[in-house]
Protein backbone atom coordinates (compact mmCIF):
# COMPACT_ATOMS: atom_id res chain seq x y z
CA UNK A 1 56.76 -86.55 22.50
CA UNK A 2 58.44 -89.37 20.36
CA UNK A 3 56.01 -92.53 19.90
CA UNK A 4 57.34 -96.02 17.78
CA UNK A 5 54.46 -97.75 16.66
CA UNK A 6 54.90 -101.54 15.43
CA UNK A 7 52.57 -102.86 13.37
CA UNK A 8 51.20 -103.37 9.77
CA UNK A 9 49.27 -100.18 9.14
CA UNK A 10 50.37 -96.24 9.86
CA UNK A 11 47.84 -95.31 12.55
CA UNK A 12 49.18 -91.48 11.08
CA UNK A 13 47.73 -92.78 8.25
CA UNK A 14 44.01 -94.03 9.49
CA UNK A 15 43.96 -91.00 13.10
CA UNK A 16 44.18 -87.42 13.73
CA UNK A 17 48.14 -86.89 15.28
CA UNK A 18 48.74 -84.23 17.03
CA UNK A 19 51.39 -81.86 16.12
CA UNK A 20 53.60 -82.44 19.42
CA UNK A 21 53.79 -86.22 18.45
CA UNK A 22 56.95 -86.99 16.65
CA UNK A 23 55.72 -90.25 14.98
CA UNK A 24 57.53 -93.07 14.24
CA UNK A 25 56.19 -96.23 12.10
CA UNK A 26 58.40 -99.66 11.52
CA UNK A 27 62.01 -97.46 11.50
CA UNK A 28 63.10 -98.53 14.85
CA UNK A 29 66.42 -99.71 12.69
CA UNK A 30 66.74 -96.59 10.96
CA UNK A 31 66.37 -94.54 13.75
CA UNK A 32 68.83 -96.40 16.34
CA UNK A 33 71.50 -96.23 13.36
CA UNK A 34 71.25 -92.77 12.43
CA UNK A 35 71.53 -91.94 15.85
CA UNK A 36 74.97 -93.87 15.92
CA UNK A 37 76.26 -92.43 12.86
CA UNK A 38 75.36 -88.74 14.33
CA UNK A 39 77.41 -89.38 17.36
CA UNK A 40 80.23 -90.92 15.50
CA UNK A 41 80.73 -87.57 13.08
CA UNK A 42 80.41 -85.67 16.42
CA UNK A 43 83.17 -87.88 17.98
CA UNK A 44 81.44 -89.49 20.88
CA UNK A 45 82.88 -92.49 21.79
CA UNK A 46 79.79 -94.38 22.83
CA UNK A 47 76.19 -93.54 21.36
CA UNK A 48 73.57 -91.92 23.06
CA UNK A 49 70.25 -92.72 21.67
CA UNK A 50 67.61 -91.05 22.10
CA UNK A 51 64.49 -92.52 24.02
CA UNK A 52 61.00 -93.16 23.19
CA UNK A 53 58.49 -91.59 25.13
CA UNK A 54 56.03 -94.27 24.08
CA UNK A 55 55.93 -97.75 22.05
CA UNK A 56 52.76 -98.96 20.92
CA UNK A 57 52.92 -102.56 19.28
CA UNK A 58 49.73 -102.99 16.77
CA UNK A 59 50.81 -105.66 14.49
CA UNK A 60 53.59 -107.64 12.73
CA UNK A 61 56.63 -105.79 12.58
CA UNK A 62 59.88 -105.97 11.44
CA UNK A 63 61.50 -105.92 14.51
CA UNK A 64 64.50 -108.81 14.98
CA UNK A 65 65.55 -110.22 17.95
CA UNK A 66 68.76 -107.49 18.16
CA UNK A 67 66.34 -104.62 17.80
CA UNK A 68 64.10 -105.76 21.24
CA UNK A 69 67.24 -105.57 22.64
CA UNK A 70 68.14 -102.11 21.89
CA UNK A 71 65.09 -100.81 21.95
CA UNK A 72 64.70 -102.13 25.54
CA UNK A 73 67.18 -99.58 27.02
CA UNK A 74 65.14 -96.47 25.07
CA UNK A 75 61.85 -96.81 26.69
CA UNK A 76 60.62 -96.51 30.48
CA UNK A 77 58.86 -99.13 32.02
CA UNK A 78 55.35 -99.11 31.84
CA UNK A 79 55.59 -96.64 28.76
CA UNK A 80 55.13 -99.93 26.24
CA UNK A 81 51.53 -100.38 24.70
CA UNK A 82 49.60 -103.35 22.79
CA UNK A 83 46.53 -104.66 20.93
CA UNK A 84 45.63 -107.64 22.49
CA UNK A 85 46.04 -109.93 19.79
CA UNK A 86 49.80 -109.41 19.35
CA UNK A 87 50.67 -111.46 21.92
CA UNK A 88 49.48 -114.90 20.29
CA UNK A 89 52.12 -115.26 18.28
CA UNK A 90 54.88 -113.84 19.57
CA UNK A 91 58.73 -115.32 19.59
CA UNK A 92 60.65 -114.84 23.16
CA UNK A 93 62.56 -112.34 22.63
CA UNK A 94 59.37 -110.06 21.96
CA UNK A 95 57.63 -111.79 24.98
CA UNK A 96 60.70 -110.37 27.19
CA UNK A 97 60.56 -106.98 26.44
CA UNK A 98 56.81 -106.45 27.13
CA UNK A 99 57.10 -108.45 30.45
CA UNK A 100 60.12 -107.06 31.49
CA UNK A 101 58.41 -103.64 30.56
CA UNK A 102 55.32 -104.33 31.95
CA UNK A 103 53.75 -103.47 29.27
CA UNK A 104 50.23 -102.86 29.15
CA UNK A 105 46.96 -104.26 26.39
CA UNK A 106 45.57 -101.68 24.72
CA UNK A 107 41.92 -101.27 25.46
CA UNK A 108 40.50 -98.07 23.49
CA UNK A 109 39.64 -96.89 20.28
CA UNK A 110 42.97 -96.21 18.83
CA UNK A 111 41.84 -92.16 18.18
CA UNK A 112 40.79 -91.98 21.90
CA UNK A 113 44.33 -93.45 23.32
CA UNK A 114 46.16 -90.96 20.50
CA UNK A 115 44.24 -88.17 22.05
CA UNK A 116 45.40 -88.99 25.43
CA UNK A 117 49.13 -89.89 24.69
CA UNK A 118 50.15 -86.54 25.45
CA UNK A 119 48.15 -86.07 28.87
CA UNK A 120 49.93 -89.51 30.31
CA UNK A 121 53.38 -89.82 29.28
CA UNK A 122 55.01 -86.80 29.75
CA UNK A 123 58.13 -86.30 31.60
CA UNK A 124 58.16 -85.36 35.17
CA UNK A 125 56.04 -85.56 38.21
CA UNK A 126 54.78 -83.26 40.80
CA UNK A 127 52.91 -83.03 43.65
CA UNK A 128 51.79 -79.95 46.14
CA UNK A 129 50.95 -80.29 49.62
CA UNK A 130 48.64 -77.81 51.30
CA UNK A 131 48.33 -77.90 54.93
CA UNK A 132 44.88 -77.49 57.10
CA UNK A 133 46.69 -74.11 58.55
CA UNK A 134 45.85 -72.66 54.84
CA UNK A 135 42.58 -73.62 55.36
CA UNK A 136 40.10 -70.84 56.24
CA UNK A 137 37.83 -71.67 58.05
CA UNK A 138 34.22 -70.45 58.08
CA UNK A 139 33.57 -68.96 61.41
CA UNK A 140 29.92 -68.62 61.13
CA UNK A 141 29.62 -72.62 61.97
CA UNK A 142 33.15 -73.44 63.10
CA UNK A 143 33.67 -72.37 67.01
CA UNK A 144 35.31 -75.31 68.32
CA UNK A 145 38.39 -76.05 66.18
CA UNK A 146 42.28 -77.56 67.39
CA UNK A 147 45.55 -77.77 65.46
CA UNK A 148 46.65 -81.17 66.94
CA UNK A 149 49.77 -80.43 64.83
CA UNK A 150 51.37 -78.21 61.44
CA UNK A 151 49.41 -81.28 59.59
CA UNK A 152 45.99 -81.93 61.54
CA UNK A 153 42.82 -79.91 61.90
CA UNK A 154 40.62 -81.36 64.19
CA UNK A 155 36.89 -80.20 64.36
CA UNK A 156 34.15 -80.66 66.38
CA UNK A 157 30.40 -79.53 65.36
CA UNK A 158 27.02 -80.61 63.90
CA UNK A 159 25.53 -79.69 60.61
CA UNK A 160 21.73 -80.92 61.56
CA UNK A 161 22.07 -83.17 58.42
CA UNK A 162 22.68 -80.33 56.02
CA UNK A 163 25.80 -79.64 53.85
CA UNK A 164 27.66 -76.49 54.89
CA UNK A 165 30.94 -75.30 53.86
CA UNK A 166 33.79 -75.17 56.68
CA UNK A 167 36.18 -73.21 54.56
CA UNK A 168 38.55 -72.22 51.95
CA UNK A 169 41.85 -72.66 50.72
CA UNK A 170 43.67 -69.11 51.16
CA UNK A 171 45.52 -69.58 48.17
CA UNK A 172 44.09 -70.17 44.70
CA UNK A 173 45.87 -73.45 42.70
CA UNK A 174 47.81 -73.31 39.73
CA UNK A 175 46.82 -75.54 37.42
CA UNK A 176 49.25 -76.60 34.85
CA UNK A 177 47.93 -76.38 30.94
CA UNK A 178 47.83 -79.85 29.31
CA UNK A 179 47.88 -81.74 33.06
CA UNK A 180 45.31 -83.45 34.40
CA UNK A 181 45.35 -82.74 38.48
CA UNK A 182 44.66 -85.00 40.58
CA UNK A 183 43.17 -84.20 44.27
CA UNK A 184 43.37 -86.33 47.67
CA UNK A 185 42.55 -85.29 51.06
CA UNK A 186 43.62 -86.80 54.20
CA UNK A 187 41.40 -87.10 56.77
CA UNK A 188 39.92 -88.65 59.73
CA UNK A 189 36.00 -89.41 59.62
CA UNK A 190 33.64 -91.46 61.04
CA UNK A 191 30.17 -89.84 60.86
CA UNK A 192 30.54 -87.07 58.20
CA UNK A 193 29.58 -87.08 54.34
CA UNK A 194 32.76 -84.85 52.75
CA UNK A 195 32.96 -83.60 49.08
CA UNK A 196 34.97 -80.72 47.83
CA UNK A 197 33.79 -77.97 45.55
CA UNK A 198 36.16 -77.18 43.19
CA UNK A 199 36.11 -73.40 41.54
CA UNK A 200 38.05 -73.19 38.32
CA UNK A 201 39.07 -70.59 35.73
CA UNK A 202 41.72 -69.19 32.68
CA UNK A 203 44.77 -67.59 34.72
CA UNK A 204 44.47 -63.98 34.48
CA UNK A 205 41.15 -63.87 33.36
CA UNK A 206 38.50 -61.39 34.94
CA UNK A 207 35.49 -63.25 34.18
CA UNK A 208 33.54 -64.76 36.90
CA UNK A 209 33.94 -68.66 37.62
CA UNK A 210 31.55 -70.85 35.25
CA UNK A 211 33.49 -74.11 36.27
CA UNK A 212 32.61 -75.25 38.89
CA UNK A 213 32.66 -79.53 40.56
CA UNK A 214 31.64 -81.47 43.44
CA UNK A 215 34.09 -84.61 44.18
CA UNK A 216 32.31 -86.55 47.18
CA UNK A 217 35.46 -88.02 49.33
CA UNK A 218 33.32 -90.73 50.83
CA UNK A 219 34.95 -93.46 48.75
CA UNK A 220 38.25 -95.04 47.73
CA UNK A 221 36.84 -94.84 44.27
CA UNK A 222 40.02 -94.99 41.97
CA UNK A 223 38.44 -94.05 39.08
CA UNK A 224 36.82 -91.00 40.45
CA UNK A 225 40.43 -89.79 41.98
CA UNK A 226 42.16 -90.68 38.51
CA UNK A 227 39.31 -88.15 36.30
CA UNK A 228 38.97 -85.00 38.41
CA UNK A 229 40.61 -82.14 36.37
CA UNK A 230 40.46 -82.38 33.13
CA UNK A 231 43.08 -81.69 30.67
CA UNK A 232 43.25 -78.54 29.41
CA UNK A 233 44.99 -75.93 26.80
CA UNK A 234 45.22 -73.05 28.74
CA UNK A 235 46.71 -72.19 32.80
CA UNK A 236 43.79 -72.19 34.84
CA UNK A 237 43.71 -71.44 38.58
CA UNK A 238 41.47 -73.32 41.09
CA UNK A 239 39.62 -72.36 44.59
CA UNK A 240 39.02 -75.47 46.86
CA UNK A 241 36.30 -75.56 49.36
CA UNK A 242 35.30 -78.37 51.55
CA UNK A 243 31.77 -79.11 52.32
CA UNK A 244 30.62 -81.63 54.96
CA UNK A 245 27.50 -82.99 56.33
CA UNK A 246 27.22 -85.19 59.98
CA UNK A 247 27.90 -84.50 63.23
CA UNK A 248 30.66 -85.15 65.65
CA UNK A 249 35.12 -85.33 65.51
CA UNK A 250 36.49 -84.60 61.61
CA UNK A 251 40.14 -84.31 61.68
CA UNK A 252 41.31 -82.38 58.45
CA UNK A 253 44.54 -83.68 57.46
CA UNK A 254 47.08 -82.69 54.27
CA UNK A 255 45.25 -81.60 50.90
CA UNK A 256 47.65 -82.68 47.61
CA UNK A 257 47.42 -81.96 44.31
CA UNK A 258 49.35 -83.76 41.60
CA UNK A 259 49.79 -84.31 38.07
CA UNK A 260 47.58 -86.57 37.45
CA UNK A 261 48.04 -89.84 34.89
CA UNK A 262 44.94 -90.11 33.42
CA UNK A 263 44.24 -94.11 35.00
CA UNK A 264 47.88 -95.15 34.20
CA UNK A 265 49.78 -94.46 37.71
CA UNK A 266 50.25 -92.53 40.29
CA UNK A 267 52.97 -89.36 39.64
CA UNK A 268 54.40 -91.50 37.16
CA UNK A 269 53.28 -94.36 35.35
CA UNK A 270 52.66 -97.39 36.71
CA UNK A 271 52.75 -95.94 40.09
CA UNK A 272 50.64 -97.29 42.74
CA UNK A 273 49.47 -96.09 46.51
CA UNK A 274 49.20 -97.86 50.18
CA UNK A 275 46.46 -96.15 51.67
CA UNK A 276 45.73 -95.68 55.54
CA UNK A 277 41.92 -96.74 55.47
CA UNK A 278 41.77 -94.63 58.98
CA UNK A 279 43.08 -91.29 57.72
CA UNK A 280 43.30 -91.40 54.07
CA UNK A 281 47.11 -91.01 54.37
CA UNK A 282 48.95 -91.97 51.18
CA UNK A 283 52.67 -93.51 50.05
CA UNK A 284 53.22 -94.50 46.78
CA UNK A 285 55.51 -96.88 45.50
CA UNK A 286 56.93 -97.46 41.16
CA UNK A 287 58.25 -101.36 40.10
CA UNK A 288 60.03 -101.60 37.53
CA UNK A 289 61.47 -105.80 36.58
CA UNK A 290 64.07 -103.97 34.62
CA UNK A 291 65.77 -107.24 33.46
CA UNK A 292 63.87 -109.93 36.15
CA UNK A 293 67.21 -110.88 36.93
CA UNK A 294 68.26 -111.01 40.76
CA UNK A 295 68.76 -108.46 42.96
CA UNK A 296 65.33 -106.70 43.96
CA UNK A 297 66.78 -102.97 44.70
CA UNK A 298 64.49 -101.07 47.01
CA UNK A 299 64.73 -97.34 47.66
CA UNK A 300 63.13 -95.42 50.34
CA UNK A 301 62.87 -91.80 49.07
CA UNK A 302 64.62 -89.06 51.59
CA UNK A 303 62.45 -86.31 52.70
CA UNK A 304 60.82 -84.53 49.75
CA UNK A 305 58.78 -80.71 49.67
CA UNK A 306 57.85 -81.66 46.47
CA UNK A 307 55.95 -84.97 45.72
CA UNK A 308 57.30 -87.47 43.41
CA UNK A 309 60.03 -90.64 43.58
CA UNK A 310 63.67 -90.09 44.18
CA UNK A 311 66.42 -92.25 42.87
CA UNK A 312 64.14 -92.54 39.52
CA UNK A 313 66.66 -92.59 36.96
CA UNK A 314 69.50 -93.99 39.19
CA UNK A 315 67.73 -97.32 39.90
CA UNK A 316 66.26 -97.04 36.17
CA UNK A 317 69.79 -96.95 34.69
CA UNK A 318 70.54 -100.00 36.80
CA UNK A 319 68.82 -102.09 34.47
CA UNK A 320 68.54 -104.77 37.60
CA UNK A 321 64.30 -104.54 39.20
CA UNK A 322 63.41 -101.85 41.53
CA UNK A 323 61.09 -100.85 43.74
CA UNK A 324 60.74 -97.25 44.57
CA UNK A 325 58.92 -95.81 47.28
CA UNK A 326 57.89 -92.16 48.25
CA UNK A 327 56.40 -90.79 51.57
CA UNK A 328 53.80 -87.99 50.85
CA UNK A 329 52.72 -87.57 54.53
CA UNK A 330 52.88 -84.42 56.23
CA UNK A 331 55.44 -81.59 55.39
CA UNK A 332 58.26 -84.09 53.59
CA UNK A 333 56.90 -87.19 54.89
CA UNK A 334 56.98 -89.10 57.88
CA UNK A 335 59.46 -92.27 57.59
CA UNK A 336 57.33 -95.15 56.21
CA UNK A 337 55.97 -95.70 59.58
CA UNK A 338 52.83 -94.94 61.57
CA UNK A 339 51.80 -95.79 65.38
CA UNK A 340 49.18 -98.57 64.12
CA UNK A 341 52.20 -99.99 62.58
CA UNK A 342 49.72 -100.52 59.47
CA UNK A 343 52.05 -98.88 56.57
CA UNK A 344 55.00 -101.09 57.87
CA UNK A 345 53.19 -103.36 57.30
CA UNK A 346 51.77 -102.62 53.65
CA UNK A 347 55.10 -101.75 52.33
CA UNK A 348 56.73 -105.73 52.96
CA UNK A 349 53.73 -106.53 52.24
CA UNK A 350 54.31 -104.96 48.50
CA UNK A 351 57.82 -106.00 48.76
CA UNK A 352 57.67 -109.65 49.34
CA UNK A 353 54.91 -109.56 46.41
CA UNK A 354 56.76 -108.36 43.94
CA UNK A 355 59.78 -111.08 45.25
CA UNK A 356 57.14 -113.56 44.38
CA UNK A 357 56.40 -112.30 41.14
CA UNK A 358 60.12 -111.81 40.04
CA UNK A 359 60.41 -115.34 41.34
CA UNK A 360 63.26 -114.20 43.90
CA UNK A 361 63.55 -114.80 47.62
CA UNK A 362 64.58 -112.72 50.46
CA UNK A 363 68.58 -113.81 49.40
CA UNK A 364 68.23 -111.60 46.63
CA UNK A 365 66.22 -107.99 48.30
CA UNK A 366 68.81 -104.80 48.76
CA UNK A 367 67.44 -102.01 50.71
CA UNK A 368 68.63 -98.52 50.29
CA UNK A 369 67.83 -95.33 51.82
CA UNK A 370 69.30 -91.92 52.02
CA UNK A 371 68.41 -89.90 55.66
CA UNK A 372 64.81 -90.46 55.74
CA UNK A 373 65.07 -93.61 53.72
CA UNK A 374 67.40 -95.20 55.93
CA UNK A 375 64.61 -95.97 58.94
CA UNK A 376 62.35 -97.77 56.65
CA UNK A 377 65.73 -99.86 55.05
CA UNK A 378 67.45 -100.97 58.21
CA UNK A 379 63.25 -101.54 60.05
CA UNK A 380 61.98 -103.31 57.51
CA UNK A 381 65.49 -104.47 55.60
CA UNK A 382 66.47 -106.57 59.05
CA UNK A 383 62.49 -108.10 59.34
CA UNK A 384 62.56 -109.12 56.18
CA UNK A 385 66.27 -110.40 56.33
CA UNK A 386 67.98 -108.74 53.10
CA UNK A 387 70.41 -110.02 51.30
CA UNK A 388 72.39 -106.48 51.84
CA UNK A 389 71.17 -102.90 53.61
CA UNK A 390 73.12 -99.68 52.00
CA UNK A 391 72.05 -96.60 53.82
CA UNK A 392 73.63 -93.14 53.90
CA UNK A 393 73.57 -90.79 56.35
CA UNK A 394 71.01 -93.08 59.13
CA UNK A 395 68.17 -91.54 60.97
CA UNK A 396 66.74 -94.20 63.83
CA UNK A 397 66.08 -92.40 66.94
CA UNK A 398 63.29 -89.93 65.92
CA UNK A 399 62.29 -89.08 69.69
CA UNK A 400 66.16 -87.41 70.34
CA UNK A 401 66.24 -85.69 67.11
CA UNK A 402 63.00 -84.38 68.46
CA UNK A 403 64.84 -83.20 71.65
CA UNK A 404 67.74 -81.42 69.95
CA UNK A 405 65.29 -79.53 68.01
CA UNK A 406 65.78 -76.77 70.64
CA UNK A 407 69.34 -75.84 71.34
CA UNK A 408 71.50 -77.90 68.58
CA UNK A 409 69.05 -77.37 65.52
CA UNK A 410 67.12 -74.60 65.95
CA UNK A 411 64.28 -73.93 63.42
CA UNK A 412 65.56 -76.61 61.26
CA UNK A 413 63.14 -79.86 60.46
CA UNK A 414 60.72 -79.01 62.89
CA UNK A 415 58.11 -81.48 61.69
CA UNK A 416 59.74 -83.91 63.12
CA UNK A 417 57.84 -83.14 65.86
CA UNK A 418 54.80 -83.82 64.02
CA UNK A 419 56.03 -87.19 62.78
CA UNK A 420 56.67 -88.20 66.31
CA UNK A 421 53.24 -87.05 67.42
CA UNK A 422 51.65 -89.38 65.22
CA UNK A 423 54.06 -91.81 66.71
CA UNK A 424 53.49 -91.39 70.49
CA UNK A 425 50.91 -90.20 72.50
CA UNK A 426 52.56 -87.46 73.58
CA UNK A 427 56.31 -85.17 73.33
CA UNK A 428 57.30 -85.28 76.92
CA UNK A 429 60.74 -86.43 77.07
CA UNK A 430 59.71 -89.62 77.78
CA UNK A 431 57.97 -90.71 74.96
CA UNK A 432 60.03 -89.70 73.05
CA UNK A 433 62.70 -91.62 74.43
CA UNK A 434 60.59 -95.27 74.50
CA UNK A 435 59.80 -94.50 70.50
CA UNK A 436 63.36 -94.85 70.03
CA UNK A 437 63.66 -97.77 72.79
CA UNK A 438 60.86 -99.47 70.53
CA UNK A 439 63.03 -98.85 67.49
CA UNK A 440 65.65 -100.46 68.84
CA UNK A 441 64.38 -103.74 71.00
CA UNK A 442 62.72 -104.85 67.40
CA UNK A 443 65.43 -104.26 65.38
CA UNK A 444 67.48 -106.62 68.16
CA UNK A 445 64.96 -108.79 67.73
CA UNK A 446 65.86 -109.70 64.10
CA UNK A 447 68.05 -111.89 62.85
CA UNK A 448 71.29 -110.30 59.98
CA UNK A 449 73.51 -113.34 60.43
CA UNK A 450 73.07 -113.93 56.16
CA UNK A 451 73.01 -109.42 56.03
CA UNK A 452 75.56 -107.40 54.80
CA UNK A 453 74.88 -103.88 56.22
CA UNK A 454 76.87 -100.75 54.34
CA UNK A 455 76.86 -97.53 56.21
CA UNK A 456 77.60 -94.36 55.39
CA UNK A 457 77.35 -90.99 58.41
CA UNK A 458 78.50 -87.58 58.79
CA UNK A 459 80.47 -87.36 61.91
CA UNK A 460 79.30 -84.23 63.37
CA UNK A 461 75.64 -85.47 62.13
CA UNK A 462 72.95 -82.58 63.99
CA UNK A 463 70.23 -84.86 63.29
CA UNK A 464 70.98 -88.39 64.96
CA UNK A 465 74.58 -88.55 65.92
CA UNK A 466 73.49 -91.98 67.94
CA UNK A 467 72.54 -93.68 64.91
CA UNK A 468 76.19 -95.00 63.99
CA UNK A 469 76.93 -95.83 67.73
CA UNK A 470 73.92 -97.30 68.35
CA UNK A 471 74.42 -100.26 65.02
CA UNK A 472 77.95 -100.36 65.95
CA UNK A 473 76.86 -101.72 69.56
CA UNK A 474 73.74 -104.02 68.50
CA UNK A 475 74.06 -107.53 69.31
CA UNK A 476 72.73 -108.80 65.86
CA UNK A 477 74.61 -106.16 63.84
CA UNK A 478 77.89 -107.45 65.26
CA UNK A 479 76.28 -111.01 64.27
CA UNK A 480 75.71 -109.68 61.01
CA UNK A 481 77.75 -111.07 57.98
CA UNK A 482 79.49 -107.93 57.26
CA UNK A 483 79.06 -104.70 58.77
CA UNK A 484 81.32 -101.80 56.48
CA UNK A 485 80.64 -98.04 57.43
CA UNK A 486 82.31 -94.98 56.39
CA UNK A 487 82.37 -91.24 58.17
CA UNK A 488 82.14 -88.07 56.55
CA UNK A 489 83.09 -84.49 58.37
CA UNK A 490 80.61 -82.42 58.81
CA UNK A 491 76.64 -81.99 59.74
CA UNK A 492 73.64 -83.95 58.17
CA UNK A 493 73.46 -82.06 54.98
CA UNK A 494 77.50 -80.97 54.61
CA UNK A 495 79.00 -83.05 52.39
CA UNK A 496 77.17 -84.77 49.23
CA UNK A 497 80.46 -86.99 49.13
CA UNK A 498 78.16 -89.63 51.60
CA UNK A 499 75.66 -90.29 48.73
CA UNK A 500 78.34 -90.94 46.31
CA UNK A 501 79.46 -93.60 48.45
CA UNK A 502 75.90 -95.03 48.77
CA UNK A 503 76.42 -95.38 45.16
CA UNK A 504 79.56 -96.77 45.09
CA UNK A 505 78.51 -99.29 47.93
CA UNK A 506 75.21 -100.38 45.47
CA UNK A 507 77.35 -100.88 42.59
CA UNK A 508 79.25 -103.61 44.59
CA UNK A 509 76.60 -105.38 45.98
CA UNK A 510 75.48 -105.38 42.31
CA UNK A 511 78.57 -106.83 41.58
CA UNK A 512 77.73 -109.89 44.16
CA UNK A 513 75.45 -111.03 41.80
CA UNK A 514 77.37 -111.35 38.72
CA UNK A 515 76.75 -107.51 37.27
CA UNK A 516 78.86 -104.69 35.98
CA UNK A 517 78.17 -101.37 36.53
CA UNK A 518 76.23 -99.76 33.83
């Protein structure tokens, strides 16, 4: 890991670094020219620096005006660290790149924050799902039990106001060495106490388990969610089992485990969560101000096995602000939307606060979304009257996909019958078919007379062919003030060539507003 630190005295100097710290000390210069000079004896036309994993800012530096600037493009957002003080005497050009970075006050001993560099910053993300079906259950106290779906376990019993353990994970976690994991459960209780007892132990070890924690899940305590397993040296492997105490209806929902942050985010740094207060259900979004200069790019990640943000590095290289967000509902998600209407309404919610905060106004939002992305983008995109929606390959009438599940695409996304049943009250035919009637009479509803809408769809789409027709026959898409789409050949997943016109399309809205692409 490669840290800068600014200031007037080495912390190598004064702390204990670790070996897998590549420190840096006032030779931001140096280092950006050396870099330059290496790619020029290899022949490389333009430079490639490399980044910094972290910056922390301690003191007076030497740092000029150009350097901000270049260093700027080397580190992440939310990866930038200072001492308080710093910022009472700063000039602007060092006031831009820690608000433009987010960057965030330092507030422990400078040993302790060292210590946890490593266990915060890393690269990647990653997040498991394990559904209730890999739960088993303990059939000595559970004998009236229902699947309401692959992602819901609903019980029904009485504990006599003691704790008793309903079951087991089948399958031991792996737990990464130097990660700390982070737990969440979603679930559905009114008149239960719920904790989890957590089993851990070395990979491949024999010995019996000596580690061993109760997490109580009664709470929305962050703190308690961002310290449950610790960091350690060594692969471990964890058993999960729930406990519970009440009496009455507990519906079990997913379990996830994630790298955890350490405090600082959510997957990644700086990432943040909506949170269904009813079931415990979770999205996450990452903002990044980039260079607080108009337009606000919002992504809506596709469906996802694996938990994390999509489009990270796309948006990042962008340099314009972004707003990522990531379903982590059910088997790949469940498209931003919920029968309460609740996370709708939490994610423009999030949206038109971070518009505020970049000072911008509805003139200057872009939506994009890539198949699963593209229902929240053209939902919420038309409410909230975008400047411009860019969406590749569109999904909008979840109740037919539902239908074609059968004969046209057979044992292929079959939870999308679980996202509709947390959308209707029930799969006959038709329900299904007012979900999509819904869809539709709201999105009519809207006005896209100052929109530009960019559309890009497969042709021989097995997921929603009626997506294209269907915006190519609304009455305020035809009002809209452009409409552009493009067809590929081929099925939902054929032909990549669709999200390289998604791109193409973003660069030009970019364009709109006075920038190049990068």
């Amino acid at each position: 890991m490669r840290v800068l630190q600014l200031g007037e005295q080495n912390w190598k100097e004064l702390y204990q670094i670790e070996n897998d710290l590549e420190w840096h000390f006032n030779d931001f210069a140096e280092f950006y020219q050396k870099e330059i000079n290496s790619d020029n004896e290899k022949g490389n036309n333009k430079a490639r620096q490399k980044n910094f994993d972290v910056v922390i800012i301690t003191g007076k530096n030497n740092m000029s005006s150009q350097d901000w600037e270049k260093l700027h493009s080397l580190v992440l957002s939310h990866h930038v660290l200072y001492m308080p003080d710093v910022i009472e005497n700063i000039d602007e050009s060092t006031n831009y790149f820690l608000k433009s970075l987010s960057a965030q006050p330092i507030s422990e001993e400078p040993q302790e924050l060292i210590n946890k560099l490593l266990g915060r910053y890393f690269g990647g993300q990653s997040g498991l799902r394990i559904f209730p079906t890999e739960l088993m259950l303990n059939s000595q106290v559970i004998t009236d039990f229902e699947y309401v779906d692959a992602g819901h376990l609903k019980l029904n019993l009485d504990t006599n106001n003691e704790w008793i353990s309903i079951g087991t994970y089948k399958s031991n976690l792996y737990i990464d060495p130097n990660k700390l994991i982070n737990f969440w459960l979603s679930m559905k209780n009114n008149n239960f106490e719920v904790r989890l007892r957590i089993f851990t132990q070395d990979w491949g070890t024999s010995e019996s388990v000596k580690d061993q924690r109760l997490l109580n899940l009664d709470t929305y305590d962050q703190d308690d969610y961002y310290s449950q397993l610790k960091i350690a040296k060594k692969a471990r492997i964890s058993s999960i089992n729930i406990e519970v105490k009440g009496s009455g209806d507990l519906t079990i929902g997913i379990f996830h485990s994630r790298w955890g942050r350490d405090g600082i985010g959510i997957l990644m740094p700086g990432g943040e969560r909506i949170i269904d207060p009813v079931n415990r259900d979770d999205i996450a979004y990452l903002f990044n101000r980039g260079d607080m200069k108009p337009p606000l790019n919002v992504y809506f990640s596709g469906a996802r096995e694996k938990e994390g943000f999509e489009g990270f590095y796309l948006f990042n290289n962008l340099q314009a602000p972004s707003l990522l967000f990531t379903d982590m509902r059910l088997s790949v998600g469940a498209f931003y939307d919920d029968k309460s209407g609740y996370i709708g309404k939490e994610i423009k919610r999030v949206i038109n606060e971070k518009l505020a905060e970049l000072g911008f106004d509805s003139s200057q939002l872009v939506m994009n979304g890539i198949s699963m992305g593209t229902y929240p983008a053209l939902k919420y995109g038309a409410q909230l009257q975008a400047y411009a929606i860019n969406v590749a390959k569109p999904l909008t009438n979840l109740g037919y996909i539902s239908t074609r599940m059968a004969l046209e695409r057979p044992d292929e996304f079959e939870t999308i019958c679980d996202i509709d049943n947390n959308l209707v009250d029930s799969l006959n035919k038709k329900e299904l078919q007012k979900l999509d009637e819904k869809f539709w009479q709201e999105f009519n509803r809207q006005d896209l007379s100052k929109t530009r809408l960019f559309v890009g769809y497969m042709k021989n789409d097995d997921y929603d062919d009626h997506a294209i027709q269907d915006l190519s026959e609304s009455p305020v898409v035809k009002k809209s003030l452009q409409f552009s789409t493009q067809g590929f050949t081929g099925r939902h997943n054929d032909d990549p060539m669709v999200n390289n016109w998604f791109i193409a399309r973003l660069n030009e809205i970019l364009k709109d507003f006075g920038r190049e692409k990068s």
